[in-house]
C-alpha atoms as a PDB file:
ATOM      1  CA  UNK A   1       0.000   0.000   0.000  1.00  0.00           C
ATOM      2  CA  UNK A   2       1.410   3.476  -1.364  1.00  0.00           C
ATOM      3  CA  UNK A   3       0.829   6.764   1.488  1.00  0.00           C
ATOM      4  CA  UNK A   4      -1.175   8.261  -1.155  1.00  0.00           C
ATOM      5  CA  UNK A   5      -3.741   5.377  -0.749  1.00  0.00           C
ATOM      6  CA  UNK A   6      -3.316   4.885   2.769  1.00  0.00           C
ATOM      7  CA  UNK A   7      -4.978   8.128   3.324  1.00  0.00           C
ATOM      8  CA  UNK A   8      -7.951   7.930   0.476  1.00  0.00           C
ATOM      9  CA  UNK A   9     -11.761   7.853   1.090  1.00  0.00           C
ATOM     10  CA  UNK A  10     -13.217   4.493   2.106  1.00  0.00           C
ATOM     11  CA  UNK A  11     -16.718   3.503   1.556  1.00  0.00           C
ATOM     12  CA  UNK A  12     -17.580   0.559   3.884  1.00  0.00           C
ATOM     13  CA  UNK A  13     -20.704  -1.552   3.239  1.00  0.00           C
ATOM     14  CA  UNK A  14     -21.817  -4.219   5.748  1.00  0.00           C
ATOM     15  CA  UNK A  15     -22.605  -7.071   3.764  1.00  0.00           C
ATOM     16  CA  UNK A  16     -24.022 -10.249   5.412  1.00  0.00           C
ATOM     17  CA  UNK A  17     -24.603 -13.760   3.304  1.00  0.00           C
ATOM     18  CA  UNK A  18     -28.011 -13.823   1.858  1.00  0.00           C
ATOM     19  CA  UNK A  19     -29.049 -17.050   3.018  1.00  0.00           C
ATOM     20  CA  UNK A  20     -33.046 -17.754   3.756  1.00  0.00           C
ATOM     21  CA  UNK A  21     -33.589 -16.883   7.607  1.00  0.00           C
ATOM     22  CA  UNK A  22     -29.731 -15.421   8.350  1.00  0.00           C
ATOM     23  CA  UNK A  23     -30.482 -12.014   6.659  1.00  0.00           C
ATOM     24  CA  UNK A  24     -33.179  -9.561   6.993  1.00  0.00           C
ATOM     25  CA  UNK A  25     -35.431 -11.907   9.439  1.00  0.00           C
ATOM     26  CA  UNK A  26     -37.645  -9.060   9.864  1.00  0.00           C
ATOM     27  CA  UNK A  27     -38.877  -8.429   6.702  1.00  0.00           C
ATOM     28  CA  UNK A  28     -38.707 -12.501   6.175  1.00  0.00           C
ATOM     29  CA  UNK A  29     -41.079 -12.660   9.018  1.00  0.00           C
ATOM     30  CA  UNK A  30     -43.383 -10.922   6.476  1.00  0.00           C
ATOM     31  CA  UNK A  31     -42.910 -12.025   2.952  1.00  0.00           C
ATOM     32  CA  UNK A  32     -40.597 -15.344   3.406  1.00  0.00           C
ATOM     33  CA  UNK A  33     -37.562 -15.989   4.629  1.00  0.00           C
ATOM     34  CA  UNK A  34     -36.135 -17.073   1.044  1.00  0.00           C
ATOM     35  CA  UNK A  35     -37.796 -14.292  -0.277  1.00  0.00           C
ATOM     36  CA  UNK A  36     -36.730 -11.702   1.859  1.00  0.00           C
ATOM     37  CA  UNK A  37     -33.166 -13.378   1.102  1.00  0.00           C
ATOM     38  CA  UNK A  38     -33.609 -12.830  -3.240  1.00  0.00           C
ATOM     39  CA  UNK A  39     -34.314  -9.037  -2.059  1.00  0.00           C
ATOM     40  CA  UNK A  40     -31.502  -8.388  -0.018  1.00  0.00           C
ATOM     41  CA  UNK A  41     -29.324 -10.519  -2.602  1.00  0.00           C
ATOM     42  CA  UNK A  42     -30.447  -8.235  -5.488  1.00  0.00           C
ATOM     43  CA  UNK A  43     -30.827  -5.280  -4.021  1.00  0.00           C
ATOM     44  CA  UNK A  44     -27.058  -5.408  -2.827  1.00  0.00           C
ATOM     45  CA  UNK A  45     -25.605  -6.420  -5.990  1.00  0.00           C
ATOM     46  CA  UNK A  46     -27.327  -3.069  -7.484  1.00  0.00           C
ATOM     47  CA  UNK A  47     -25.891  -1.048  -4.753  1.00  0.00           C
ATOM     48  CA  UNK A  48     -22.337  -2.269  -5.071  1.00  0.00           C
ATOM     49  CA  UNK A  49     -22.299  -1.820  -8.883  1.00  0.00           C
ATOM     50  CA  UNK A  50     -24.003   1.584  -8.048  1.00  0.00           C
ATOM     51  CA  UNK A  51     -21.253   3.252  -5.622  1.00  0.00           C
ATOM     52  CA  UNK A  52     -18.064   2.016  -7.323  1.00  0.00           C
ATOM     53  CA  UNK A  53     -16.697   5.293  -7.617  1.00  0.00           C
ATOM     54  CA  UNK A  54     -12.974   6.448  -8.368  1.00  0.00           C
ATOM     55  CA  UNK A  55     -13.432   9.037  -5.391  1.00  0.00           C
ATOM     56  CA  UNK A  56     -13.221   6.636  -2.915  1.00  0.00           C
ATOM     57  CA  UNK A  57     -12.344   3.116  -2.285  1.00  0.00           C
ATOM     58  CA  UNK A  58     -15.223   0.485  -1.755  1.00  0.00           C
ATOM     59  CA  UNK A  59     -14.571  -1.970   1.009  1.00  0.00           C
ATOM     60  CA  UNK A  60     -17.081  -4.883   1.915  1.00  0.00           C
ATOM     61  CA  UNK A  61     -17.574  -5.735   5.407  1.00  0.00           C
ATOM     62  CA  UNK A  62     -18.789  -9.304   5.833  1.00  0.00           C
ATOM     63  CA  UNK A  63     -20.298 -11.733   8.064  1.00  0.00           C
ATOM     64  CA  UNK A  64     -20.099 -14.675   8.645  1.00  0.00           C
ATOM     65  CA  UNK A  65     -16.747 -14.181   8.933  1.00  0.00           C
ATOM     66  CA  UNK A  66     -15.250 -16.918   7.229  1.00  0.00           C
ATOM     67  CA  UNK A  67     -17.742 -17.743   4.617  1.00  0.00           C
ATOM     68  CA  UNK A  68     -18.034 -14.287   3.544  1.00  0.00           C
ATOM     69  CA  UNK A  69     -14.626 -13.952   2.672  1.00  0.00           C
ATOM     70  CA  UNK A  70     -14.152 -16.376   0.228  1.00  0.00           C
ATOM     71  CA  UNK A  71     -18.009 -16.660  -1.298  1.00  0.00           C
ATOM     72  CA  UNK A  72     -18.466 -15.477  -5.066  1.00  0.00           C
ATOM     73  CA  UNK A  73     -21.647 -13.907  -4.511  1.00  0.00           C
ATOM     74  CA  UNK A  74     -19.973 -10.517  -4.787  1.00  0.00           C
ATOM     75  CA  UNK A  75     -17.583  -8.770  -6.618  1.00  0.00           C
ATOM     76  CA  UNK A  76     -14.284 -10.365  -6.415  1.00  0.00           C
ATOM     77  CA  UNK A  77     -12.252  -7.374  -7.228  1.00  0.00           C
ATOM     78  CA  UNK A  78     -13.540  -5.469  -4.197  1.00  0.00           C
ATOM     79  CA  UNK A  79     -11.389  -5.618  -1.013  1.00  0.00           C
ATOM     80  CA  UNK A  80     -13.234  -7.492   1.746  1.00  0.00           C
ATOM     81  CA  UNK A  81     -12.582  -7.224   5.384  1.00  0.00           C
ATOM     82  CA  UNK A  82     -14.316  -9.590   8.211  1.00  0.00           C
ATOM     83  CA  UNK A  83     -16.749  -7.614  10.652  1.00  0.00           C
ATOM     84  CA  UNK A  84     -15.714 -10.368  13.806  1.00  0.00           C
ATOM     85  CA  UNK A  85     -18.022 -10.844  16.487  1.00  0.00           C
ATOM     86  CA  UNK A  86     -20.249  -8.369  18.547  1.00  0.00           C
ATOM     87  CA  UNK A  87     -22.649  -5.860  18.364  1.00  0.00           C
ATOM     88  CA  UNK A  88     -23.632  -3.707  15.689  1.00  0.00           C
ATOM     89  CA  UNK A  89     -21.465  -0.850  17.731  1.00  0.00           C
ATOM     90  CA  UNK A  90     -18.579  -3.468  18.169  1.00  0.00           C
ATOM     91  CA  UNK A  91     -18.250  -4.466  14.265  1.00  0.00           C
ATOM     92  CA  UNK A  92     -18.412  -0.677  13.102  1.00  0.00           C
ATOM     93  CA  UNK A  93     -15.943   0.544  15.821  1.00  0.00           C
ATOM     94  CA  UNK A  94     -14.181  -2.200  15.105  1.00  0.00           C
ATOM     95  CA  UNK A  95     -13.708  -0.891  11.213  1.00  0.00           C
ATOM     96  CA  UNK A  96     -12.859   2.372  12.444  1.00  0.00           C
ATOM     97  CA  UNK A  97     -10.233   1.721  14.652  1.00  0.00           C
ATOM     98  CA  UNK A  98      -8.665  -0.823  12.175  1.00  0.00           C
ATOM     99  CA  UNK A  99      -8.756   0.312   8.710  1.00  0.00           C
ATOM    100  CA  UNK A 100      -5.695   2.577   7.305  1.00  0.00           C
ATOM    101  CA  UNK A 101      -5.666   6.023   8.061  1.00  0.00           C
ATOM    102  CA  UNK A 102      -8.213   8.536   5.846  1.00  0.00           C
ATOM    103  CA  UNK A 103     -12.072   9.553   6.244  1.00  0.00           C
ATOM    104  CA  UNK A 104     -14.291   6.654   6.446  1.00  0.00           C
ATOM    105  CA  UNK A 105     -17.840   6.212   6.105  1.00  0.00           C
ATOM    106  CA  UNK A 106     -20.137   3.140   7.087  1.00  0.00           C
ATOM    107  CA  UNK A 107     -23.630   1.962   5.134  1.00  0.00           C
ATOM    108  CA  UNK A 108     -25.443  -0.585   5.100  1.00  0.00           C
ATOM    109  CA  UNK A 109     -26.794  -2.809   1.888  1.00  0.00           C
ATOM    110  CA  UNK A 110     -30.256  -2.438   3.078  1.00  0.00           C
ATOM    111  CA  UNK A 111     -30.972   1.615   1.619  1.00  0.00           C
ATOM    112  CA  UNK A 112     -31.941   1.103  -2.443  1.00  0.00           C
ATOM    113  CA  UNK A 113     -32.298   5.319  -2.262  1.00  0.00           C
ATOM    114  CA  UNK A 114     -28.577   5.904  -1.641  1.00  0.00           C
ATOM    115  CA  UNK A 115     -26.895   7.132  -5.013  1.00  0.00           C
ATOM    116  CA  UNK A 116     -23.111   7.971  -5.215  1.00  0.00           C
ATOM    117  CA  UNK A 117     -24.033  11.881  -4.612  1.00  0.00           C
ATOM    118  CA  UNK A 118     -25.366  10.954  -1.196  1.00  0.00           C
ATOM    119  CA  UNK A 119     -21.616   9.240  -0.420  1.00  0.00           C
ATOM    120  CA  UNK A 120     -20.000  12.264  -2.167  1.00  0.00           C
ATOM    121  CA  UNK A 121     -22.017  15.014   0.427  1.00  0.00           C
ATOM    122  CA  UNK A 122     -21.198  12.251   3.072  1.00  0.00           C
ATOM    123  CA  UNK A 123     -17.374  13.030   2.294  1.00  0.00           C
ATOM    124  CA  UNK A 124     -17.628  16.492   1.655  1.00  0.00           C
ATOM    125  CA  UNK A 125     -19.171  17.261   5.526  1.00  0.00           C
ATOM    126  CA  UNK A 126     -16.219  15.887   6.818  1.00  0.00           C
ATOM    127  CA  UNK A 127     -14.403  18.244   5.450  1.00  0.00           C
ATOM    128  CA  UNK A 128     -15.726  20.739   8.391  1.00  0.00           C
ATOM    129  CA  UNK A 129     -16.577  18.187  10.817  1.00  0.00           C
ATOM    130  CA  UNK A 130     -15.432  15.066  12.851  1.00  0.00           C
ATOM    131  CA  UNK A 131     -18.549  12.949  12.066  1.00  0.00           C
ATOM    132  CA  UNK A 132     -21.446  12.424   9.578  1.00  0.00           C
ATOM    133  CA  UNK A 133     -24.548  10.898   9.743  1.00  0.00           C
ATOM    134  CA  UNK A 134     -27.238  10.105   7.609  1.00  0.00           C
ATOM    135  CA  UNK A 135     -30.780   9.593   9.307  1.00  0.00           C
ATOM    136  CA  UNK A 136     -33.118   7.129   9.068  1.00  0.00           C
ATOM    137  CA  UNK A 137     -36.905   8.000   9.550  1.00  0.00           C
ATOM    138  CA  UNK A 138     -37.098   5.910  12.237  1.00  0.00           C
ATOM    139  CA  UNK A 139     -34.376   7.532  14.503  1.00  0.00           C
ATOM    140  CA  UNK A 140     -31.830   5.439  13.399  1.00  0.00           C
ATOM    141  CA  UNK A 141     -29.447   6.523  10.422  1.00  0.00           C
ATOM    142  CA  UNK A 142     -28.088   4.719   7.466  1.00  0.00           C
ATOM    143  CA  UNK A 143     -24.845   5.801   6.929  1.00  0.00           C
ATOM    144  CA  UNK A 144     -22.035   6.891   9.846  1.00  0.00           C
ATOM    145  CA  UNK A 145     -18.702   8.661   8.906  1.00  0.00           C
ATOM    146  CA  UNK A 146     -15.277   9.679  10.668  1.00  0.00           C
ATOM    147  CA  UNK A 147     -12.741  12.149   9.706  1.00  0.00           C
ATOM    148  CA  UNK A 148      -9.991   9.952  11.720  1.00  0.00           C
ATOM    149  CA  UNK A 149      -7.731  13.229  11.980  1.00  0.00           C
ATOM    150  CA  UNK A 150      -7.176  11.536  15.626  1.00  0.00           C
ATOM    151  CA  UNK A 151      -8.143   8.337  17.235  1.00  0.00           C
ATOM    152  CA  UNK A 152     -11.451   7.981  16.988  1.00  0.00           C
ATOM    153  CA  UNK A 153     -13.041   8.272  20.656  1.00  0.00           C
ATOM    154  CA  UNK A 154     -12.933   4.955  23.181  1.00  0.00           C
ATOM    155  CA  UNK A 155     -16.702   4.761  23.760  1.00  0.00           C
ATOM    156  CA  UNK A 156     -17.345   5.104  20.118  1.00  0.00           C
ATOM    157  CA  UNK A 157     -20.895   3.262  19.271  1.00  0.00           C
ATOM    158  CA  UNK A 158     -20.999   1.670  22.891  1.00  0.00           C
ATOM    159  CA  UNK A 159     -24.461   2.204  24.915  1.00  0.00           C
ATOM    160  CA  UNK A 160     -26.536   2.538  21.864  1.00  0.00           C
ATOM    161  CA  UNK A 161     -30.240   1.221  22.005  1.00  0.00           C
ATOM    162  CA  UNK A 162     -30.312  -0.282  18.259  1.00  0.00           C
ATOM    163  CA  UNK A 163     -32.826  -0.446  16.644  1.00  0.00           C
ATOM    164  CA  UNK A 164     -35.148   1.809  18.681  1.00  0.00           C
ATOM    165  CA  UNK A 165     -35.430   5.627  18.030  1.00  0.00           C
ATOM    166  CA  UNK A 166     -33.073   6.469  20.247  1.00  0.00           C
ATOM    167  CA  UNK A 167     -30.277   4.829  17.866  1.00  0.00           C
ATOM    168  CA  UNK A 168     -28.702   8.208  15.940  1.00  0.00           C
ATOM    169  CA  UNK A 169     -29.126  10.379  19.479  1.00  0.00           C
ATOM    170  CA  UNK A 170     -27.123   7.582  21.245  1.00  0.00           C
ATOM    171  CA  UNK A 171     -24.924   7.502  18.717  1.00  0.00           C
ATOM    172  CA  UNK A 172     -24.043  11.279  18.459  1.00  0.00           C
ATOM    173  CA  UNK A 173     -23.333  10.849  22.621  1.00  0.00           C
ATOM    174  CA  UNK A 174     -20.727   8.189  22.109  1.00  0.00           C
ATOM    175  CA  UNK A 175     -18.787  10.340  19.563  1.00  0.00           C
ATOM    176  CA  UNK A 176     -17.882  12.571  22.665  1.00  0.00           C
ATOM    177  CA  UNK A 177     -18.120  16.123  21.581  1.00  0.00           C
ATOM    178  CA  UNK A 178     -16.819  15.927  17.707  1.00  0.00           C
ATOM    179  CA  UNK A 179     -18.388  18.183  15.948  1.00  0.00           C
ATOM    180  CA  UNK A 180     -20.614  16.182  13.723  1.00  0.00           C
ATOM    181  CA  UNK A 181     -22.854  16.833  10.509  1.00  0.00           C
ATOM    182  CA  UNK A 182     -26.200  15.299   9.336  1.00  0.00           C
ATOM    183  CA  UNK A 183     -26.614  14.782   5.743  1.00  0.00           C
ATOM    184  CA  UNK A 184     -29.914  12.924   3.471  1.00  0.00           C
ATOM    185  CA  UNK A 185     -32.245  11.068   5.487  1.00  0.00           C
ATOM    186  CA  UNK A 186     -32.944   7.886   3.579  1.00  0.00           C
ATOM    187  CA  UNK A 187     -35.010   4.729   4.454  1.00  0.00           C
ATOM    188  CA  UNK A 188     -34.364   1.364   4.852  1.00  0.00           C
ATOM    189  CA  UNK A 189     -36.048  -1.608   4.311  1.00  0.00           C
ATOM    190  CA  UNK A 190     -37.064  -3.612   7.340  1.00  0.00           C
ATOM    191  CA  UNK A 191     -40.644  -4.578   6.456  1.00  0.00           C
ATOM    192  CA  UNK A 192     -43.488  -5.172   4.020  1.00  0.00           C
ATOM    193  CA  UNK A 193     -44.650  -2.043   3.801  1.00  0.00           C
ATOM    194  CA  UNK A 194     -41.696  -0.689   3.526  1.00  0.00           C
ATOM    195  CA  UNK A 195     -40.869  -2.726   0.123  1.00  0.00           C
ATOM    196  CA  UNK A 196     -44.819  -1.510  -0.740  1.00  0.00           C
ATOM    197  CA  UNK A 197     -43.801   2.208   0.080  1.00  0.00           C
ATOM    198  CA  UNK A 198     -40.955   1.812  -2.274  1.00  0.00           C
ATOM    199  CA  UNK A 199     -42.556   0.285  -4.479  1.00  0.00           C
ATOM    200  CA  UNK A 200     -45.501   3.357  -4.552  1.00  0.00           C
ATOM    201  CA  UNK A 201     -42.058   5.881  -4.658  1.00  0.00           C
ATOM    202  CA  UNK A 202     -40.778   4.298  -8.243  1.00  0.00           C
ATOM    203  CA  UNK A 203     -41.009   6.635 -11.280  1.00  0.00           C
ATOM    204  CA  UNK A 204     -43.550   4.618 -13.085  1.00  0.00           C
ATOM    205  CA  UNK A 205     -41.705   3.016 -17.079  1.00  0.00           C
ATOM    206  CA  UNK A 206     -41.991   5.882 -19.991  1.00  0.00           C
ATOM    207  CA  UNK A 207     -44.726   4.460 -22.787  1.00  0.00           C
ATOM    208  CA  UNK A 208     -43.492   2.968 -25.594  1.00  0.00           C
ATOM    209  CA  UNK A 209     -44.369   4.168 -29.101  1.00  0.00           C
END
């Protein structure tokens, strides 16, 4: 690794293996576990292909560890890093304290709204802040950034109440005192209606002649 790309823009996407009743349970509860599976596989195929972007590097996060390292489900030429055990809190401070130095910033695969201009304004806000967030509806957020100028701080991401409303203000507390921008507010997709409400939201195909 040359210091010029030590110190580049990283786009991290936690990625889990889109087996039937191991990924987005929630929604599965709903509409089928194998089906809710096919959606999650899809829709995070599109994303990748969507934010490769010469402005930053795209890592995947994955889990299960082991499996997710070596499977050919997605891209092979995209570095891959393994999120290890924990917490939602644990796995992202985990990435932050461990990848080379540079601003990073955290998604999920779960948002089909985020477009490369939402990761670009993510960047740009840390250009006169510490932190970034992106909201969530819901009071929990979609994407979390870090300058890294410094070590990030020790309780990062620790006594959070996920998924609850209280996820982005917990969040915010653990940063302790960086000065910290919100960006888009973009929904995921955790349930039925949720797929129905995005479904309502898409521009409807142009007539044919």
């Amino acid at each position: 690794m040359t210091p010029q790309s030590a110190y580049r823009r990283r786009l991290v996407v936690m990625l889990k293996l889109p087996q039937a009743g191991r990924v987005k349970t929630r929604l599965g509860a709903q509409i089928g576990m194998t089906a809710s599976a096919w959606w999650f596989r899809h829709q995070s195929a599109a994303l990748l292909r969507r934010l490769q972007d010469p402005r930053w590097e795209l890592t995947l996060a994955v889990a299960p560890d082991r499996a997710g390292l070596i499977t050919p489900i997605w891209p092979a030429h995209l570095p891959r890093v393994a999120q290890g055990q924990g917490d939602l809190g644990a796995r992202m401070a985990r990435l932050m304290f461990g990848l080379p130095k540079g601003p990073v910033c955290i998604i999920g695969a779960d948002i089909p709204a985020i477009r490369r201009a939402h990761i670009a304004r993510a960047f740009a806000a840390l250009g006169a802040h510490e932190a970034v967030f992106g909201p969530a509806p819901d009071g929990g957020y979609w994407l979390t950034g870090l300058r890294r100028s410094a070590p990030p701080p020790p309780r990062l991401y620790q006594n959070v109440r996920w998924s609850t409303e209280h996820a982005l203000t917990d969040s915010r507390k653990s940063l302790g005192g960086l000065r910290t921008a919100l960006i888009d507010t973009l929904q995921d997709i955790d349930t039925a209606e949720d797929l129905r409400n995005l479904a309502r939201a898409a521009p409807a195909p142009a007539l044919s002649r």
